[in-house]
Protein backbone atom coordinates (compact mmCIF):
# COMPACT_ATOMS: atom_id res chain seq x y z
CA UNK A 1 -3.00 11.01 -8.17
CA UNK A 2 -2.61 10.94 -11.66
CA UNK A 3 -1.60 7.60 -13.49
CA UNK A 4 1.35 7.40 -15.83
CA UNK A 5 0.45 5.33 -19.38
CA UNK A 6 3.59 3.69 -19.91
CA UNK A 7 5.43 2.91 -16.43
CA UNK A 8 7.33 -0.22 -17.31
CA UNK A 9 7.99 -3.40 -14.56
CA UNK A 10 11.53 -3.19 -13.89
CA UNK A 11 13.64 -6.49 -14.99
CA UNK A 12 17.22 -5.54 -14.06
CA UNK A 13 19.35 -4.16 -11.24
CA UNK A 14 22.43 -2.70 -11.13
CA UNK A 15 25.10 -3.94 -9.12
CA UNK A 16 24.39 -1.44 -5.92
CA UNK A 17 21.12 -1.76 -6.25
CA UNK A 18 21.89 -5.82 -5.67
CA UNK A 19 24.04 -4.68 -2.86
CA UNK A 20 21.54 -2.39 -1.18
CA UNK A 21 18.55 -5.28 -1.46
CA UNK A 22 21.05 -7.87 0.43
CA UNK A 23 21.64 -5.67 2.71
CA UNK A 24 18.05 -4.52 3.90
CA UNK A 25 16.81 -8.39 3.82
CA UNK A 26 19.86 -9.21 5.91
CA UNK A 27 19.65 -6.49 8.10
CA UNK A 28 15.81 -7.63 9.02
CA UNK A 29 16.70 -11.11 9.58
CA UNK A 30 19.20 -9.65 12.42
CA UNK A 31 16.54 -7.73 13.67
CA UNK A 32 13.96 -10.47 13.52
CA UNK A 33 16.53 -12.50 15.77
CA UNK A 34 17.10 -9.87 18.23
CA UNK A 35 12.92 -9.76 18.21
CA UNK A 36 13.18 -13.34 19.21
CA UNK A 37 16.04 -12.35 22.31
CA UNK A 38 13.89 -9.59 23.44
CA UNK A 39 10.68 -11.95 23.58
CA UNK A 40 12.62 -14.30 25.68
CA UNK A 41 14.28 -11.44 28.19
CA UNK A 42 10.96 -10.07 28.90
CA UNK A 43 10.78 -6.87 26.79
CA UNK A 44 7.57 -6.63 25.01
CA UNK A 45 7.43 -3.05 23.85
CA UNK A 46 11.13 -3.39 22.36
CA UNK A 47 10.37 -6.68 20.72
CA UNK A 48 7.23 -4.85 19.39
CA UNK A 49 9.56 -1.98 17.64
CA UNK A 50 12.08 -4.50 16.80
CA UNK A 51 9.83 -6.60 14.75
CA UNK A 52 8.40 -3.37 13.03
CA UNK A 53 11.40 -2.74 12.10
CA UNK A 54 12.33 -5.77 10.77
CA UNK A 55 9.61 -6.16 8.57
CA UNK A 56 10.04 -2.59 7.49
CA UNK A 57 14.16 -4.05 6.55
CA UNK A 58 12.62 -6.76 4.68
CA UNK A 59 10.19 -4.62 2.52
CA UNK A 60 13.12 -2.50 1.69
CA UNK A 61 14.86 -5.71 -0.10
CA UNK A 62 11.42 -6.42 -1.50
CA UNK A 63 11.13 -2.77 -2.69
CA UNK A 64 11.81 -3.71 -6.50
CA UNK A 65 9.20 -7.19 -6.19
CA UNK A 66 6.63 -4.75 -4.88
CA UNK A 67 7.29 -2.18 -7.06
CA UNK A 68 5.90 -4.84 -9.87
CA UNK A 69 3.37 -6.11 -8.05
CA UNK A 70 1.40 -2.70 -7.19
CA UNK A 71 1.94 -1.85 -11.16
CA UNK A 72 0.46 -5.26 -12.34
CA UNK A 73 -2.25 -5.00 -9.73
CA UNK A 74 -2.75 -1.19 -10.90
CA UNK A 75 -3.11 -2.93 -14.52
CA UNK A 76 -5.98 -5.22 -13.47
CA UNK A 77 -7.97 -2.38 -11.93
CA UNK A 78 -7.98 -0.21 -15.72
């Protein structure tokens, strides 16, 4: 894959963006909770998917913060 020279670490948001980040981070946090229900009822392979799920939520919200991260790790590596 070929790297781009000037792909700038993005500082702002716009308001839906803001909207769209609660939402995924509170949207795992459910899930993570309903994880913790399923553990305690007895279903392993849903609280398996459940949590998956929730953590893939909560990287959604942290879409941006990784975004920034992979591009100053990508930066180290040149």
């Amino acid at each position: 894959m070929k790297r781009t020279q000037g792909a700038k670490v993005r500082k702002h948001r716009s308001r839906g963006e803001m909207i769209s980040t609660f939402i995924y981070i509170l949207v795992g946090v459910f899930f993570a909770g309903e994880t913790r229900v399923l553990l305690d009822e007895g279903e392993v392979g849903s609280a398996i998917l459940m949590g998956l799920f929730a953590c893939a939520s909560i990287a959604g919200g942290l879409r941006f913060h990784i975004h920034n991260l992979w591009h100053r790790i990508s930066e180290l590596r040149k």
